[in-house]
C-alpha atoms as a PDB file:
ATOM      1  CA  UNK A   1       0.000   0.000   0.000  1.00  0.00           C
ATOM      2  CA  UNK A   2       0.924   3.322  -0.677  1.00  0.00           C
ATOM      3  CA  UNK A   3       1.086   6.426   1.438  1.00  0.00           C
ATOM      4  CA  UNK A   4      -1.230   9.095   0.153  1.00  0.00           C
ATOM      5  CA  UNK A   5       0.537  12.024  -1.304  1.00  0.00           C
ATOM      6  CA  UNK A   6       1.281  15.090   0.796  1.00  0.00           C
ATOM      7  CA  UNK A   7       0.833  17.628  -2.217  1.00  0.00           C
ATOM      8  CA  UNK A   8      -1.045  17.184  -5.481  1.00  0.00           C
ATOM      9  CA  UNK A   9       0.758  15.640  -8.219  1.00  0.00           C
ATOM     10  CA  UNK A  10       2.921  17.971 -10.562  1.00  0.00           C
ATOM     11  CA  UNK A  11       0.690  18.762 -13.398  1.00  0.00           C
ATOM     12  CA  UNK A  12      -2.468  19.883 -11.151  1.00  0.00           C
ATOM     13  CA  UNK A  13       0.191  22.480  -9.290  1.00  0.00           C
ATOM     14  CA  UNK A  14       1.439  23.258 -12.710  1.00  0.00           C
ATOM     15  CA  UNK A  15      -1.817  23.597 -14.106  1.00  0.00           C
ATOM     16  CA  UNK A  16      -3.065  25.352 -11.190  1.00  0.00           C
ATOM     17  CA  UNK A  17      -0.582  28.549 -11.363  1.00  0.00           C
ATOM     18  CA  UNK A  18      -0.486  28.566 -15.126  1.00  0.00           C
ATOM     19  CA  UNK A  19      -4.212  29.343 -15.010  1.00  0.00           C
ATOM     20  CA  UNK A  20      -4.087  32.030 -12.806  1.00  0.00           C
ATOM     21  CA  UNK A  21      -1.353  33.775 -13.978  1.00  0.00           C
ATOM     22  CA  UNK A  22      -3.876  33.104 -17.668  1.00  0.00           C
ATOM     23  CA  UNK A  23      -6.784  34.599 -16.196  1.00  0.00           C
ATOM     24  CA  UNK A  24      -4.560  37.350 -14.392  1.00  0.00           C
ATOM     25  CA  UNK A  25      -3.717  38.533 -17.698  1.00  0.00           C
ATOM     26  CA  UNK A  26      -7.667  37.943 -19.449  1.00  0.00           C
ATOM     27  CA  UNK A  27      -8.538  40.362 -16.343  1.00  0.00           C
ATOM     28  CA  UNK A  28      -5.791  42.674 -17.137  1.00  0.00           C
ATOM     29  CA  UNK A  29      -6.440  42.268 -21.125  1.00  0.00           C
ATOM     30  CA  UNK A  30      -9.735  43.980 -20.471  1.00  0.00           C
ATOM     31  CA  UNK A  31      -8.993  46.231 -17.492  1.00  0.00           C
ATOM     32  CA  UNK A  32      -6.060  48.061 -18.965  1.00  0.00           C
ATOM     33  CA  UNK A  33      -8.191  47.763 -22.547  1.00  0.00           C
ATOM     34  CA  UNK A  34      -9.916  51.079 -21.142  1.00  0.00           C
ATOM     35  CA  UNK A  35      -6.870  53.403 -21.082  1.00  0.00           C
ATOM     36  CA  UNK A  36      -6.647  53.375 -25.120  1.00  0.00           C
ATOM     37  CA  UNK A  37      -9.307  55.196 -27.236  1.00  0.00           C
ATOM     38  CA  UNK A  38     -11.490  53.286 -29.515  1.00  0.00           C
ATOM     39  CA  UNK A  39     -10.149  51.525 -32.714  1.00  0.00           C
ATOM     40  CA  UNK A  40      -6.561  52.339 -31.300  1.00  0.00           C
ATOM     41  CA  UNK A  41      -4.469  49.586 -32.586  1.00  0.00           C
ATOM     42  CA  UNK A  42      -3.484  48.743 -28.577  1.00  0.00           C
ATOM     43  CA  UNK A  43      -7.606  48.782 -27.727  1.00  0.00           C
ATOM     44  CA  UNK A  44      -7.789  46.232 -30.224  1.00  0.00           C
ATOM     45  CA  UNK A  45      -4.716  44.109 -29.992  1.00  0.00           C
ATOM     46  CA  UNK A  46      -5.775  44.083 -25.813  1.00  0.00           C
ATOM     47  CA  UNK A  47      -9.227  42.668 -26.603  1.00  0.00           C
ATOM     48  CA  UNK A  48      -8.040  40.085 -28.878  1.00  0.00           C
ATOM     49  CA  UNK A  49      -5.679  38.510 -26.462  1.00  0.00           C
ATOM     50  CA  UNK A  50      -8.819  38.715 -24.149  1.00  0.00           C
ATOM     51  CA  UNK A  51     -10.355  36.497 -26.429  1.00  0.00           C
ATOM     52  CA  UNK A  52      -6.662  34.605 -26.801  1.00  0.00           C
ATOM     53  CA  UNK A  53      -6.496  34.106 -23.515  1.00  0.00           C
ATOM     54  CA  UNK A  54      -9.788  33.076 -22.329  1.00  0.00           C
ATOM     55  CA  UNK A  55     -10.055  30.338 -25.152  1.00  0.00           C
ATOM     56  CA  UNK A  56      -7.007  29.253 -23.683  1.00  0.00           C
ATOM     57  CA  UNK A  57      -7.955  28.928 -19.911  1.00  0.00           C
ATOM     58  CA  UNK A  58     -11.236  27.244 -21.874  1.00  0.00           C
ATOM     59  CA  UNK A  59      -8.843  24.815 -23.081  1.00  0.00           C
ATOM     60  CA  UNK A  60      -6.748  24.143 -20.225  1.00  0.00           C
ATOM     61  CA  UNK A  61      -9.731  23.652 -17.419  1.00  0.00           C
ATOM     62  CA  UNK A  62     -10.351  20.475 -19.477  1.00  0.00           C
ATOM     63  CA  UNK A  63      -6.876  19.454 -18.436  1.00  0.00           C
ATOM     64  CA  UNK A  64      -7.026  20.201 -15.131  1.00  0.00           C
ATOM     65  CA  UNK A  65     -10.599  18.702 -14.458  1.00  0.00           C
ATOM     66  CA  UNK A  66      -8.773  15.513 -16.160  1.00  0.00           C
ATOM     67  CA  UNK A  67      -5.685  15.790 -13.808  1.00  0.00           C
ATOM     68  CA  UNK A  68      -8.201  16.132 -10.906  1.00  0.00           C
ATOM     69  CA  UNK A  69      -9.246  12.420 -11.916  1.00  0.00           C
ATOM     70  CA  UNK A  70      -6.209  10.949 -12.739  1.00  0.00           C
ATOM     71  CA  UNK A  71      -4.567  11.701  -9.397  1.00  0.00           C
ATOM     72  CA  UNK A  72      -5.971  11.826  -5.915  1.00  0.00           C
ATOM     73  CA  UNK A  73      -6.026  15.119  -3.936  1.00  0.00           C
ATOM     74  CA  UNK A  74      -3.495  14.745  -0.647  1.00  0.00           C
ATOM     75  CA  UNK A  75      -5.735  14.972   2.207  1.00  0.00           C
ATOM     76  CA  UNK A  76      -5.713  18.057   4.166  1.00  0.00           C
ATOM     77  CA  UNK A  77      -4.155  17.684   7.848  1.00  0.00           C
ATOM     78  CA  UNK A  78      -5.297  18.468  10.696  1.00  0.00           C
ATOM     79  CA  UNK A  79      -8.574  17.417   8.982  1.00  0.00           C
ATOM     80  CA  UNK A  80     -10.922  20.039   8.596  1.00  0.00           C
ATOM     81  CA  UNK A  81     -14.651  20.497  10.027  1.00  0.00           C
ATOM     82  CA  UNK A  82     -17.320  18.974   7.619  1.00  0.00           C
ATOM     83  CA  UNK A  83     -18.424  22.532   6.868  1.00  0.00           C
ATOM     84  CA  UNK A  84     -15.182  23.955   5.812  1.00  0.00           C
ATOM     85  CA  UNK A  85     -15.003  21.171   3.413  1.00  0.00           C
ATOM     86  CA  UNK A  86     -18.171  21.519   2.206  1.00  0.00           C
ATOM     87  CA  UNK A  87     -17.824  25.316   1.800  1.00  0.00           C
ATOM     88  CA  UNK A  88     -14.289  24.017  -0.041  1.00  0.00           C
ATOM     89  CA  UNK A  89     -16.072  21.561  -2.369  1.00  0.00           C
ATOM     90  CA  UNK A  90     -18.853  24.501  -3.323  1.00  0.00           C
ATOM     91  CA  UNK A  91     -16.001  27.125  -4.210  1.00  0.00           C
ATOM     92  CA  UNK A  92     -13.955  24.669  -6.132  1.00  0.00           C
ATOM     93  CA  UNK A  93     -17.075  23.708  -8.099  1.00  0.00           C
ATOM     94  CA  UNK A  94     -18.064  27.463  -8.343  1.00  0.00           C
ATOM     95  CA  UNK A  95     -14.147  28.580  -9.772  1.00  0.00           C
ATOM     96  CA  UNK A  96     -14.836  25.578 -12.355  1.00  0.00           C
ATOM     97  CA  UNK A  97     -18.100  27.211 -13.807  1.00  0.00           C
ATOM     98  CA  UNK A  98     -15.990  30.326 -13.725  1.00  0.00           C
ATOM     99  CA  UNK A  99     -13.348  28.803 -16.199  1.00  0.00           C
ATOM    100  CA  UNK A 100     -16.103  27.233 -18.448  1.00  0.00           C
ATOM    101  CA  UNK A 101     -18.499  28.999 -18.412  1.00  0.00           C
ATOM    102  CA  UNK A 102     -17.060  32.630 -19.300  1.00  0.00           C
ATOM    103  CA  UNK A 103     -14.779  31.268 -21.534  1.00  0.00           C
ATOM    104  CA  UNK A 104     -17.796  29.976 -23.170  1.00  0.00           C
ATOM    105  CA  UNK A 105     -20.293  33.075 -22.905  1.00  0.00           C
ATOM    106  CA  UNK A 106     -17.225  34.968 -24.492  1.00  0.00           C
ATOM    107  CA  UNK A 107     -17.278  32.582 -27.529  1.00  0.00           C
ATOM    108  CA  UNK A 108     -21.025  32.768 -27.560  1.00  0.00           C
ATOM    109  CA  UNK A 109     -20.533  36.622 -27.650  1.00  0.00           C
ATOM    110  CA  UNK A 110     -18.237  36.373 -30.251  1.00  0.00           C
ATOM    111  CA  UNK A 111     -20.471  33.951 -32.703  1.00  0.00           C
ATOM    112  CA  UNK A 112     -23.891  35.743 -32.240  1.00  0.00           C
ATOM    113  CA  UNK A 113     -21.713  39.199 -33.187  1.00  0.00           C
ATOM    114  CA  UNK A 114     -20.602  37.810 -35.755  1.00  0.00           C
ATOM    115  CA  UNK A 115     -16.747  38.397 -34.965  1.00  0.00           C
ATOM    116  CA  UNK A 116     -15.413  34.888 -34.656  1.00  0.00           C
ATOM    117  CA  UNK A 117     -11.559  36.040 -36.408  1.00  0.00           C
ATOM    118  CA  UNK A 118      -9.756  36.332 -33.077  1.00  0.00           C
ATOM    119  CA  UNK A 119      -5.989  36.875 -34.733  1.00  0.00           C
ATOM    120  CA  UNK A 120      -5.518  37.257 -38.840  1.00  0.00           C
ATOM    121  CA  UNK A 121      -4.111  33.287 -37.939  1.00  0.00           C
ATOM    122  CA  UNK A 122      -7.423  32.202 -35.822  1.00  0.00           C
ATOM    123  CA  UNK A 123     -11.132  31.953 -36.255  1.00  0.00           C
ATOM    124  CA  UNK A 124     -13.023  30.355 -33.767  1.00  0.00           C
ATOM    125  CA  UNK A 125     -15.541  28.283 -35.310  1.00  0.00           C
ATOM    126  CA  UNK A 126     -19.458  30.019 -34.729  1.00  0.00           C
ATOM    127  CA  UNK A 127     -21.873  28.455 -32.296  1.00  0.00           C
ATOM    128  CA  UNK A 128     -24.301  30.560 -33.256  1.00  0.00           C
ATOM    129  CA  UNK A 129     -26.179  32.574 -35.922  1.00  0.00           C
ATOM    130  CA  UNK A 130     -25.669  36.589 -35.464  1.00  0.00           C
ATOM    131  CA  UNK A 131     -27.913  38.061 -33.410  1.00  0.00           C
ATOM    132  CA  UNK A 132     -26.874  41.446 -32.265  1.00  0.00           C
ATOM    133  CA  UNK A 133     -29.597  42.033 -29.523  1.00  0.00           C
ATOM    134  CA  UNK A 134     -28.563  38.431 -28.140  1.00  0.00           C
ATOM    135  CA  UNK A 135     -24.843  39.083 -28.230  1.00  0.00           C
ATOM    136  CA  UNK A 136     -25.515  42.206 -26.054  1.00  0.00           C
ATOM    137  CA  UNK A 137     -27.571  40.218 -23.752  1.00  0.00           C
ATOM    138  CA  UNK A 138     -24.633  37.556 -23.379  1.00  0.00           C
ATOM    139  CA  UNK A 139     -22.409  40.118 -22.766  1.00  0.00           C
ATOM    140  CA  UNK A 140     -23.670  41.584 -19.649  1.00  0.00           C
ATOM    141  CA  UNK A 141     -24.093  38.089 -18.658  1.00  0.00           C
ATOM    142  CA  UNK A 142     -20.413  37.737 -19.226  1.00  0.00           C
ATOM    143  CA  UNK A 143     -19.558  41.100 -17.624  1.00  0.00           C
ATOM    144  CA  UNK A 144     -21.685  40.064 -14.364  1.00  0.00           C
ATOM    145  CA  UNK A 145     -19.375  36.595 -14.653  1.00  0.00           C
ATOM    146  CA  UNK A 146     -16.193  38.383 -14.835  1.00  0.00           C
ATOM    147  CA  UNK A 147     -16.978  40.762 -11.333  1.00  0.00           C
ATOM    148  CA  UNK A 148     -17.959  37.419  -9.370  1.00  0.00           C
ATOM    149  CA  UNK A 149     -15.140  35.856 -10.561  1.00  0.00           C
ATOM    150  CA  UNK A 150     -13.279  38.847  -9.099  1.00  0.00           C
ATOM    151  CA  UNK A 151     -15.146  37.900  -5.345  1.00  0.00           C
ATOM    152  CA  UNK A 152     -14.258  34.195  -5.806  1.00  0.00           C
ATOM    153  CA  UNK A 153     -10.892  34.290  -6.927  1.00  0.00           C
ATOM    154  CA  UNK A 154     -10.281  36.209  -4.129  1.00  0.00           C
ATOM    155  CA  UNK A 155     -12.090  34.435  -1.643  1.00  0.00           C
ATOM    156  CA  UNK A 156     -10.485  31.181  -2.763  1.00  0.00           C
ATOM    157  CA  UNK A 157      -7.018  33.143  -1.975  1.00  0.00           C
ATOM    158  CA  UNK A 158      -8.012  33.975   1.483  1.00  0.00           C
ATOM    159  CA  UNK A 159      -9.339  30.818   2.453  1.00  0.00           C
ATOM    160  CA  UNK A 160      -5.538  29.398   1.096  1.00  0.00           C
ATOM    161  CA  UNK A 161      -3.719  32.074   3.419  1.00  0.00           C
ATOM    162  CA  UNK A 162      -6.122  31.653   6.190  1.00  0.00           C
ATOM    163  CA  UNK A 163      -5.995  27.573   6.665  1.00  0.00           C
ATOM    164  CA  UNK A 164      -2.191  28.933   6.288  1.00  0.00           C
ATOM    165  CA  UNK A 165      -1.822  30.889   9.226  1.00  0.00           C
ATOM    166  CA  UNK A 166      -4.800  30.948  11.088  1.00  0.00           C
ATOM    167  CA  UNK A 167      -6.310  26.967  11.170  1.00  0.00           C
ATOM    168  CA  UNK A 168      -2.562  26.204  10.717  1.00  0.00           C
ATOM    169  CA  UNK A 169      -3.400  23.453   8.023  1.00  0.00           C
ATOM    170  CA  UNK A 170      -1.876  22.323   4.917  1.00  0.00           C
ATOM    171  CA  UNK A 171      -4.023  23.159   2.618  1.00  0.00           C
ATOM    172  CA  UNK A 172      -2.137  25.992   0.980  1.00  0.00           C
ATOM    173  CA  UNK A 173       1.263  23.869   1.048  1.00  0.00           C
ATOM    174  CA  UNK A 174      -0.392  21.239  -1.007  1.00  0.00           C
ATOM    175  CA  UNK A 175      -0.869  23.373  -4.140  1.00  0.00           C
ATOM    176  CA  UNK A 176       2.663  25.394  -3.485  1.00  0.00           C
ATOM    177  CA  UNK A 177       4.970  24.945  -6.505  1.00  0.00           C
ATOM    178  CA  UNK A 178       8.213  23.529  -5.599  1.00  0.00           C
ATOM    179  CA  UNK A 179       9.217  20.818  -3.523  1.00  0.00           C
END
């Protein structure tokens, strides 16, 4: 028999890091998008590595939610109340319809626009037919997305520093890069 692992296994902390530092920079894309005037050549290039970007975390959760069943998650130590992992099992299920789902909605946004040439080099195939009035409507759904995203990302990085140094767990050291 063999002991369970302390940390997760290389490609979920890989994966794990990679992705936020990818949706760092899909936040950013759009954030800093605002500074530059409309149909500046910056504007533009920063929204299409928004798209870039967000296809890419949309490609990558499928890796990690693969890498989640492939290897076994090191149990946390001390163990945790039941409602802490509960509350731990809802977020994690919560940052996964995150990196879907807007990733998705954005695509959706894209096809019903009618603007699925992301770079002179890629076109994402359309999902749907254009539909202006729907595209707007998706939109706002996506914008809502993106500022809970912002509350959950951010929660999920408090709860890491908090079992840290406050429940004095090892829940952060699981997922630290390294050895």
């Amino acid at each position: 028999m063999t002991p369970a692992p302390a940390r997760y296994h290389r490609l979920n902390i890989s994966l794990h890091w990679l992705m936020l530092l990818l949706i760092a920079a899909v936040y950013a894309c759009i954030e800093l998008r605002g500074n530059f005037p409309r149909g500046s050549d910056t504007r533009d290039l920063l929204k299409h590595l928004h798209f870039a970007l967000g296809m890419s975390v949309f490609v990558l959760v499928w890796l990690r939610l693969l890498g989640r069943a492939l290897f076994k998650a090191p149990a946390i130590q001390p163990v945790p109340p039941q409602w802490q992992t509960r509350v731990a099992g809802l977020m994690h299920l919560a940052l996964y319809a995150l990196m879907i789902g807007l990733p998705l909605l954005g695509w959706l946004i894209l096809s019903a626009s009618g603007k699925t040439q992301i770079f002179d080099w890629l076109t994402l195939p359309s999902l749907l037919a254009p539909n202006k009035a729907l595209a707007g409507d998706l939109k706002e759904i996506h914008e809502w997305g993106g500022v809970v995203g912002y509350w959950l990302i951010g929660l999920h990085a408090a709860a890491g520093v908090a079992h840290h140094y406050f429940w004095r767990d090892n829940t952060l050291t699981r997922m630290l890069p390294g050895k």
